[in-house]
C-alpha atoms as a PDB file:
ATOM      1  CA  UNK A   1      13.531 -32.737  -0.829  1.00  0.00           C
ATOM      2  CA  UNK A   2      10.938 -35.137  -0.901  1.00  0.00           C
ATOM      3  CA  UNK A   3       9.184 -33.645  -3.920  1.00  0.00           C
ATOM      4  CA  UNK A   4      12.549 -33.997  -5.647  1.00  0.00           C
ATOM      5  CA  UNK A   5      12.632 -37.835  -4.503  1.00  0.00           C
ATOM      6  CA  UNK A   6       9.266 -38.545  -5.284  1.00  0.00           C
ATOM      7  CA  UNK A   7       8.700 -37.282  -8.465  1.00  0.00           C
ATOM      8  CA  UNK A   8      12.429 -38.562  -9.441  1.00  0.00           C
ATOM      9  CA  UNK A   9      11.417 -42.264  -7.942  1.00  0.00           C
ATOM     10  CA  UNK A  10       7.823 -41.586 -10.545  1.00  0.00           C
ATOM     11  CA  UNK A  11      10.299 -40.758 -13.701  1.00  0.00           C
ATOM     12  CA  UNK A  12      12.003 -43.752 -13.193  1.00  0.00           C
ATOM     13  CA  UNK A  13       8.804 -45.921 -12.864  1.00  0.00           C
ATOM     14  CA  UNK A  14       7.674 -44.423 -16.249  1.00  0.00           C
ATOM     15  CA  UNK A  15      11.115 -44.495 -18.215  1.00  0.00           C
ATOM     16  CA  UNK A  16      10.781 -48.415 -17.383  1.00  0.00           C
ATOM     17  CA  UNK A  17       7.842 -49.019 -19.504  1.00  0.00           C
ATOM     18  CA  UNK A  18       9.545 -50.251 -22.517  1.00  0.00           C
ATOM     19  CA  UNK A  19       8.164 -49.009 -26.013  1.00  0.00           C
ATOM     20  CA  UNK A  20       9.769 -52.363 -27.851  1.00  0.00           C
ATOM     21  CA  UNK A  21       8.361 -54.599 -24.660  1.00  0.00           C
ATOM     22  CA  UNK A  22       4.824 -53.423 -24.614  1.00  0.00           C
ATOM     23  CA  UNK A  23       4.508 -53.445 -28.427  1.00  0.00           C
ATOM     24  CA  UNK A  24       6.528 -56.771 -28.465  1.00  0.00           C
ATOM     25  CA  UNK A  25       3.532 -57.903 -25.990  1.00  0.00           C
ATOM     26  CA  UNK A  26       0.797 -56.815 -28.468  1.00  0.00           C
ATOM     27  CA  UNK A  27       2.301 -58.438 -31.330  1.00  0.00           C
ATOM     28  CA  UNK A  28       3.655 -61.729 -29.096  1.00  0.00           C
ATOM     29  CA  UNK A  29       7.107 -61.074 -28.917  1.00  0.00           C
ATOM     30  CA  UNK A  30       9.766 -60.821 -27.234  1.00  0.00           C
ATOM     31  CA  UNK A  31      11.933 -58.377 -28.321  1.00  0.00           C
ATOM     32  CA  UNK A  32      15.301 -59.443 -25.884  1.00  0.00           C
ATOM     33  CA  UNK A  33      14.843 -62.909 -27.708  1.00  0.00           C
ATOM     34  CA  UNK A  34      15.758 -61.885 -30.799  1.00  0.00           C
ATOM     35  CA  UNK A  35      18.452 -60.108 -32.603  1.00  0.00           C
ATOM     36  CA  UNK A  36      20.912 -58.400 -30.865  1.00  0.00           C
ATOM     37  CA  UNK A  37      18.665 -59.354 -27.790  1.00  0.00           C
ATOM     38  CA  UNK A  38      18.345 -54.960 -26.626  1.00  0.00           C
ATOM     39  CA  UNK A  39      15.016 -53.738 -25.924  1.00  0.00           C
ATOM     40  CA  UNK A  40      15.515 -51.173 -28.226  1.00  0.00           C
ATOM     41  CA  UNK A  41      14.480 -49.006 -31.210  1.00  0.00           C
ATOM     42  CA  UNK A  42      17.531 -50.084 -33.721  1.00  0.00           C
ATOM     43  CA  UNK A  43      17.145 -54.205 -33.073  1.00  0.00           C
ATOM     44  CA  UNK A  44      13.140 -53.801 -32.990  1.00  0.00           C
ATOM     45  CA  UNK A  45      13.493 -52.009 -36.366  1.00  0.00           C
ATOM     46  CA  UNK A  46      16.528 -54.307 -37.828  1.00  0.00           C
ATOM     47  CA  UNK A  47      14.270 -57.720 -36.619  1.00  0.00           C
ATOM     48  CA  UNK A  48      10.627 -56.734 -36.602  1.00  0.00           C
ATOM     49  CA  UNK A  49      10.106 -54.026 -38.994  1.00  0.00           C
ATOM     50  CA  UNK A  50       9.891 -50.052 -39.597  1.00  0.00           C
ATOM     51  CA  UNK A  51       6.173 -50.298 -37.844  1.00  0.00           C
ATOM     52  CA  UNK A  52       7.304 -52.082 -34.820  1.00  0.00           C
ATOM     53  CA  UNK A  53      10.238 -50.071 -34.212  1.00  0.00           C
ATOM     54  CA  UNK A  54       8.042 -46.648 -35.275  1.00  0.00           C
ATOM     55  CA  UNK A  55       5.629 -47.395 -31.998  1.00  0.00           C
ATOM     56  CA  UNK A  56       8.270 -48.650 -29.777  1.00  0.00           C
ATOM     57  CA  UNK A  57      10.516 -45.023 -30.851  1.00  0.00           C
ATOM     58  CA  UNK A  58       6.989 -43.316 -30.031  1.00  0.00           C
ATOM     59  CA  UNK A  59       6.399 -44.305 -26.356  1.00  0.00           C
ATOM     60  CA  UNK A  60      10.029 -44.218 -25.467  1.00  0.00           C
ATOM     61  CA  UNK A  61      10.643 -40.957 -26.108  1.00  0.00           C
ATOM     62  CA  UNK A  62       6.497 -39.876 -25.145  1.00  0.00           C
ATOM     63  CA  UNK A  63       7.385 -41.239 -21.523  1.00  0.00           C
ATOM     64  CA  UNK A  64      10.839 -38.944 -21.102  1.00  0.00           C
ATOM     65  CA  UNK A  65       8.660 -35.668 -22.373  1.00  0.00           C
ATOM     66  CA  UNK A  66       5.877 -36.134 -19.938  1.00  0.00           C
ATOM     67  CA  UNK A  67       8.498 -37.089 -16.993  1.00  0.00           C
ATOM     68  CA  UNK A  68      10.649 -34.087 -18.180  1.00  0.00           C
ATOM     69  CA  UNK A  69       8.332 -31.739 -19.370  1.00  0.00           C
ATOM     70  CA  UNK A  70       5.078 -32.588 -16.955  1.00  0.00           C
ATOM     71  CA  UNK A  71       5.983 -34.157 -14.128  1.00  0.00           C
ATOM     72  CA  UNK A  72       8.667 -31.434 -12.618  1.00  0.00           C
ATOM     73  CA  UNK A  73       5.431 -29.163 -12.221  1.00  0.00           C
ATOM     74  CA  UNK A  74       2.724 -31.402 -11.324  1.00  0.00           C
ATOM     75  CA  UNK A  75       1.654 -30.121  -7.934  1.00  0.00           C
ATOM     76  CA  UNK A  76       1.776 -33.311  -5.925  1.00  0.00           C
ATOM     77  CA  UNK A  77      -1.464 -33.604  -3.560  1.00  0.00           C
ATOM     78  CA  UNK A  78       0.278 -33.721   0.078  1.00  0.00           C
ATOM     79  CA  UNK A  79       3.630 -32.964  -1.164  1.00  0.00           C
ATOM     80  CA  UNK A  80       2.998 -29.441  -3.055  1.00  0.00           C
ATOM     81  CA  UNK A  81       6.088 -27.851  -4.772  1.00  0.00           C
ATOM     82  CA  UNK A  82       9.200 -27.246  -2.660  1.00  0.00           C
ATOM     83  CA  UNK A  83      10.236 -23.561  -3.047  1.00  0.00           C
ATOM     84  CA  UNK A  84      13.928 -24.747  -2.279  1.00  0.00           C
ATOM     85  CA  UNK A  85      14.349 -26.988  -5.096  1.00  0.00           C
ATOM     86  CA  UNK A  86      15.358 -25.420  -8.338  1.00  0.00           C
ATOM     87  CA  UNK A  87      12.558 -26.407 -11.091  1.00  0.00           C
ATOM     88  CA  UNK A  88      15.474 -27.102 -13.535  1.00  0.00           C
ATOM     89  CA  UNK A  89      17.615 -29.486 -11.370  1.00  0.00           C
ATOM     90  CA  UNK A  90      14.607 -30.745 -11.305  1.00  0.00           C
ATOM     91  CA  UNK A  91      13.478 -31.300 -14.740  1.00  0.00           C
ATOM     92  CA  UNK A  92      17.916 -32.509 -15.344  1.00  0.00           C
ATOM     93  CA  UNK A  93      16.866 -35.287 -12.193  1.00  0.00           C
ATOM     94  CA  UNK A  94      13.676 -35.966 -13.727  1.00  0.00           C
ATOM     95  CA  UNK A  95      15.571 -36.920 -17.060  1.00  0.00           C
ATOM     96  CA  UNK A  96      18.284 -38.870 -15.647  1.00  0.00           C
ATOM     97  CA  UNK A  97      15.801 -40.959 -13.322  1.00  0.00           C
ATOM     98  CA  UNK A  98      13.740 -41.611 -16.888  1.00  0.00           C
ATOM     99  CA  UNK A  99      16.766 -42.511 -18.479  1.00  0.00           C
ATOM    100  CA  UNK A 100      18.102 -45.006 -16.077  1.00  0.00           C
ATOM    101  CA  UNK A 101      14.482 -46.424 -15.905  1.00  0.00           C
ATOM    102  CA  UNK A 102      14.535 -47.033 -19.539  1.00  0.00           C
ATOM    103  CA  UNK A 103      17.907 -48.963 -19.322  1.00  0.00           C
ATOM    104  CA  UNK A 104      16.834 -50.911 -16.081  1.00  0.00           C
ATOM    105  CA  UNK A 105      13.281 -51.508 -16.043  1.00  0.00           C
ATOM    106  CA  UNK A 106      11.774 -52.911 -13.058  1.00  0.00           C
ATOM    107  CA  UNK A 107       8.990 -54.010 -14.310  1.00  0.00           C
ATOM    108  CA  UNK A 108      11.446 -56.204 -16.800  1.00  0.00           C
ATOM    109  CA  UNK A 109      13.981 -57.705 -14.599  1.00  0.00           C
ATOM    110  CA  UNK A 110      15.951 -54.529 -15.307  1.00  0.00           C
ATOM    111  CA  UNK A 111      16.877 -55.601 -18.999  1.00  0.00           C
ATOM    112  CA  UNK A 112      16.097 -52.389 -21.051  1.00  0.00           C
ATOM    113  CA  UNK A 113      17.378 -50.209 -23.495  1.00  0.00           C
ATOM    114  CA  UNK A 114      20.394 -48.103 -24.288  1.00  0.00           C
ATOM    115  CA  UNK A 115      18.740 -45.024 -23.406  1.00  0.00           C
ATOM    116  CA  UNK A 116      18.859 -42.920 -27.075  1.00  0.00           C
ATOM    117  CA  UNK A 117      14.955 -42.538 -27.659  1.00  0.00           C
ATOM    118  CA  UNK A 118      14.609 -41.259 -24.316  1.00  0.00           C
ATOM    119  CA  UNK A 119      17.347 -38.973 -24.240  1.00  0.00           C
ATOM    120  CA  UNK A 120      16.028 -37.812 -27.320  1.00  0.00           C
ATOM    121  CA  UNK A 121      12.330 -36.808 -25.526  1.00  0.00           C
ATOM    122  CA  UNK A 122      14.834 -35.141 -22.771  1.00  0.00           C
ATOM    123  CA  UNK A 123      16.312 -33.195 -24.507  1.00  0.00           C
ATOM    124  CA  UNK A 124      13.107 -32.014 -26.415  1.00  0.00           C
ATOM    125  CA  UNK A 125      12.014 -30.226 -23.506  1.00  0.00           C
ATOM    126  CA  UNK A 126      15.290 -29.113 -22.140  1.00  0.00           C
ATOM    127  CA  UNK A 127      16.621 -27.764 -25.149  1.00  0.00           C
ATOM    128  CA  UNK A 128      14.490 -28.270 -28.298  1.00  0.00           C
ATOM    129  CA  UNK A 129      16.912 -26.265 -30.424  1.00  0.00           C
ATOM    130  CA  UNK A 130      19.881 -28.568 -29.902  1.00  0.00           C
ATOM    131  CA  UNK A 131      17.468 -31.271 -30.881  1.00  0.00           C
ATOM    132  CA  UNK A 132      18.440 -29.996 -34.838  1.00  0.00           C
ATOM    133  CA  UNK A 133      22.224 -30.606 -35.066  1.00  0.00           C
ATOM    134  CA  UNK A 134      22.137 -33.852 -32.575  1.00  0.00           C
ATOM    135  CA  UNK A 135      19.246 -35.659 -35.139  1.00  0.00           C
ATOM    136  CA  UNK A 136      21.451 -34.182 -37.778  1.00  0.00           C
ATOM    137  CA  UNK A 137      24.593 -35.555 -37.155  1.00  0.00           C
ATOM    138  CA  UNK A 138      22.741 -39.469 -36.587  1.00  0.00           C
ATOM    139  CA  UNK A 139      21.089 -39.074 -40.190  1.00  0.00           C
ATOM    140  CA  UNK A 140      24.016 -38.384 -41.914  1.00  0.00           C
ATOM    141  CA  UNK A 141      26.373 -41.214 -40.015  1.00  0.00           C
ATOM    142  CA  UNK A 142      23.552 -43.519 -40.782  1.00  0.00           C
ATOM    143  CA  UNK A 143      23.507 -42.682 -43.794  1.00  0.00           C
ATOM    144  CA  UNK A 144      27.208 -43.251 -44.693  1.00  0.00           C
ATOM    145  CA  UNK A 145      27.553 -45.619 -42.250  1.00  0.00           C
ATOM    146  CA  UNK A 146      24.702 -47.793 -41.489  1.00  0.00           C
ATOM    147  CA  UNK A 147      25.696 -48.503 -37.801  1.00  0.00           C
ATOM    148  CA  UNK A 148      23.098 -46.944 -35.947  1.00  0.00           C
ATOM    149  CA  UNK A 149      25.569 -47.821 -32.529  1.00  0.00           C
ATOM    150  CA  UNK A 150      28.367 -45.123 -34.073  1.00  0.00           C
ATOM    151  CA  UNK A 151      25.638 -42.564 -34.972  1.00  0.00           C
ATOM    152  CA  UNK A 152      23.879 -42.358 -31.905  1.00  0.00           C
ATOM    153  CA  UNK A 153      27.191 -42.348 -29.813  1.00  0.00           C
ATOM    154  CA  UNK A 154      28.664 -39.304 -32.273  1.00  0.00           C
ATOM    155  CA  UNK A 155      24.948 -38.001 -31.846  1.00  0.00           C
ATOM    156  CA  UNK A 156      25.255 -38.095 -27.903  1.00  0.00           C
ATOM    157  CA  UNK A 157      28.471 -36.056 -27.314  1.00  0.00           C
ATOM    158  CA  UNK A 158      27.210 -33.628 -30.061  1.00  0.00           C
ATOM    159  CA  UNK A 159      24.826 -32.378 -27.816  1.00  0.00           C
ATOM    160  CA  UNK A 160      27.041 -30.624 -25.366  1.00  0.00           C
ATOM    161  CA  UNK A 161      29.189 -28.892 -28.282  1.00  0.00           C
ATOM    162  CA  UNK A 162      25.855 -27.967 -29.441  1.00  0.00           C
ATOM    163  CA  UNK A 163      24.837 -26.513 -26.834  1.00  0.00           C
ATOM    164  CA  UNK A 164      27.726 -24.168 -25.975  1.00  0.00           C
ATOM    165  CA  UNK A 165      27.554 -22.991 -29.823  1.00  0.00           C
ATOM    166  CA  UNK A 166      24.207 -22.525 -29.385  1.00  0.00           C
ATOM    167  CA  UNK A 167      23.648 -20.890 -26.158  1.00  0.00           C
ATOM    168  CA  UNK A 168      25.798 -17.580 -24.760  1.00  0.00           C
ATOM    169  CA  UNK A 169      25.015 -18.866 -21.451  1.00  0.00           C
ATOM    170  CA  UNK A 170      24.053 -22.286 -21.003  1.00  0.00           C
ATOM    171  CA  UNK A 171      22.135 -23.073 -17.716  1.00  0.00           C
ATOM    172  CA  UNK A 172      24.467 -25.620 -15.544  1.00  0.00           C
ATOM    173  CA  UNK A 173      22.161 -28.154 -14.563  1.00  0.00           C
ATOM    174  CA  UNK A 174      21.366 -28.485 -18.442  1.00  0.00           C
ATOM    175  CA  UNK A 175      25.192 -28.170 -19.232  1.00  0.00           C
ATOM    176  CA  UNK A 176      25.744 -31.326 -16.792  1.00  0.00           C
ATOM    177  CA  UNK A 177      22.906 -33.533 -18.315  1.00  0.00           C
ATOM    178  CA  UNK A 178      24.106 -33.523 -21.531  1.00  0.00           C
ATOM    179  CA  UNK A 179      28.198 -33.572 -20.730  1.00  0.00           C
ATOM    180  CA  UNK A 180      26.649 -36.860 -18.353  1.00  0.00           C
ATOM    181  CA  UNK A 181      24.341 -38.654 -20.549  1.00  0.00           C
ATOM    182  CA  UNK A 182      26.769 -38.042 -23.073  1.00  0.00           C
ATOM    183  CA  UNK A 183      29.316 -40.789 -21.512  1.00  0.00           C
ATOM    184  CA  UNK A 184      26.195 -42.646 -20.327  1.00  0.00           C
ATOM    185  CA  UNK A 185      25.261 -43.199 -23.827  1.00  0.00           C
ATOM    186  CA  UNK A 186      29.245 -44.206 -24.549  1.00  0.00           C
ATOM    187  CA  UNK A 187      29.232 -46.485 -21.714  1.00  0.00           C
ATOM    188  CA  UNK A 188      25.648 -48.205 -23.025  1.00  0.00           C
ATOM    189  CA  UNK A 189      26.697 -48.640 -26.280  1.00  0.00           C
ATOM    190  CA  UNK A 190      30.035 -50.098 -25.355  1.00  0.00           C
ATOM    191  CA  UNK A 191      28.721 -53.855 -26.523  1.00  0.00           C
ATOM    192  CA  UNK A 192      28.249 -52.322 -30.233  1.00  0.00           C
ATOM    193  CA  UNK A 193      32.063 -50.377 -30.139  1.00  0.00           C
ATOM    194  CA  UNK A 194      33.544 -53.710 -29.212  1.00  0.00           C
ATOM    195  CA  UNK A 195      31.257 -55.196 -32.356  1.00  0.00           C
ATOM    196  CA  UNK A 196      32.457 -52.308 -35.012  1.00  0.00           C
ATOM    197  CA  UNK A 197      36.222 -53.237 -34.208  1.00  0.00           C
ATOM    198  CA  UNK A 198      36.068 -56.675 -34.644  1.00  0.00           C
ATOM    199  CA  UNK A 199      33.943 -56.160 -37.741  1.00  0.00           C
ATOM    200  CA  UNK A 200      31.144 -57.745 -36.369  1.00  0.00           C
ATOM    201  CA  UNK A 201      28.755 -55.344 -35.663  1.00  0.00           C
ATOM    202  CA  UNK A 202      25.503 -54.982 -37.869  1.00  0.00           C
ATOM    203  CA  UNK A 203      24.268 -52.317 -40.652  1.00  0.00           C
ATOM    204  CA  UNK A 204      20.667 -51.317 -40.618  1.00  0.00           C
ATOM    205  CA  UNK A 205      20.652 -51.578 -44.619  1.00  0.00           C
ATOM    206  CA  UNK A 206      16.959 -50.099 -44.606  1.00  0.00           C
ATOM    207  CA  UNK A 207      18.553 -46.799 -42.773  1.00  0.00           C
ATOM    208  CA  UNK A 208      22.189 -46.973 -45.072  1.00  0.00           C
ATOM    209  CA  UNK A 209      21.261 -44.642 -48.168  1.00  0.00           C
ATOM    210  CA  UNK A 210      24.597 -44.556 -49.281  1.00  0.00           C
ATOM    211  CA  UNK A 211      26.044 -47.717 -49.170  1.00  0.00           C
ATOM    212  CA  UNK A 212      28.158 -49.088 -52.058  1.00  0.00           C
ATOM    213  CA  UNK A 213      26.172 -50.730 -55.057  1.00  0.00           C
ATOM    214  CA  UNK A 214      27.663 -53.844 -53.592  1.00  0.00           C
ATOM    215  CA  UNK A 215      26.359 -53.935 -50.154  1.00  0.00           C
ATOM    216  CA  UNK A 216      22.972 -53.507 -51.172  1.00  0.00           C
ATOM    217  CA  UNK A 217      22.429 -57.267 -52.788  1.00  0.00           C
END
């Protein structure tokens, strides 16, 4: 059990270095200052740019594959790996702990992110092939749409269906990450649901392709 704690404790101190915080520190910024005031990839793209949000995307997703797909095996001097703990509860614990460390940073008075770019490096390495339809279904609701909130919620609880489509038998502890970050990813984005039903919530016109000829002045 300690390997389990230690190397969850670990993925959460790496999910809580922020992509749009450390690039926001290179370029003098401040990313919760502006915008929507999330230290994410959708306000650092809507308020400081496709480049901005491009290396903020990169890291945050970079830090859940190496938590996810390294850190489970890393043989731990002094701790070694437990033969009672099952490597892929580990790798699910792993994820969640990188997850949560993304959305509460310490090292940034635990004001993060809503979670999506890491879940996306999770699920990379715990199921690259449901990776398709989940980036699918965003594209095409931001597309029509241009609220990146709605698409990466829809996005979210596509990944279970996906996943028992996909897979005859899908491994539990996989099963139960995605059915749980699933409603995580609901519950973080609950700020831009409240938004879309009063009408106030924001389009990212550089993602909306298809918006009408109107809405593009």
């Amino acid at each position: 059990m300690l390997e389990l704690g230690l190397k969850s404790l670990l993925a959460y101190l790496l999910g809580s270095l922020m992509g749009a915080l450390l690039v926001g520190h290179i370029r003098g910024v401040d990313i919760r200052q502006v915008g929507s005031g999330n230290a994410g990839g959708t306000n650092a793209l809507r308020t400081q740019g496709l480049g901005f949000a491009l290396g903020a995307v990169v890291v945050d997703v970079g830090k859940a594959v190496i938590a996810v797909g390294w850190l489970p095996g890393w043989d731990i001097p002094g701790v070694g790996l437990d033969q009672e703990v099952d490597r892929q509860w580990l790798a699910v614990a792993c994820a969640v702990a990188v997850i949560a460390g993304h959305v509460w940073p310490l090292y940034y008075e635990f004001r993060g992110g809503k979670g999506a770019a890491t879940l996306i490096g999770a699920v990379a390495v715990l199921s690259p092939m449901a990776l398709l339809p989940v980036i699918a279904v965003w594209l095409v609701l931001v597309m029509l749409f241009g609220f990146v909130g709605l698409a990466t919620i829809v996005a979210s609880v596509t990944l279970p269906v996906a996943l028992a489509l996909m897979e005859d038998r899908v491994p539990a502890p996989v099963l139960a990450f995605a059915v749980g970050v699933a409603l995580f990813i609901v519950w973080t984005h609950r700020s831009n649901i409240a938004r879309m039903r009063s009408g106030t919530e924001n389009r990212v016109k550089r993602l909306w392709l298809l918006r009408p000829r109107d809405s593009a002045r």
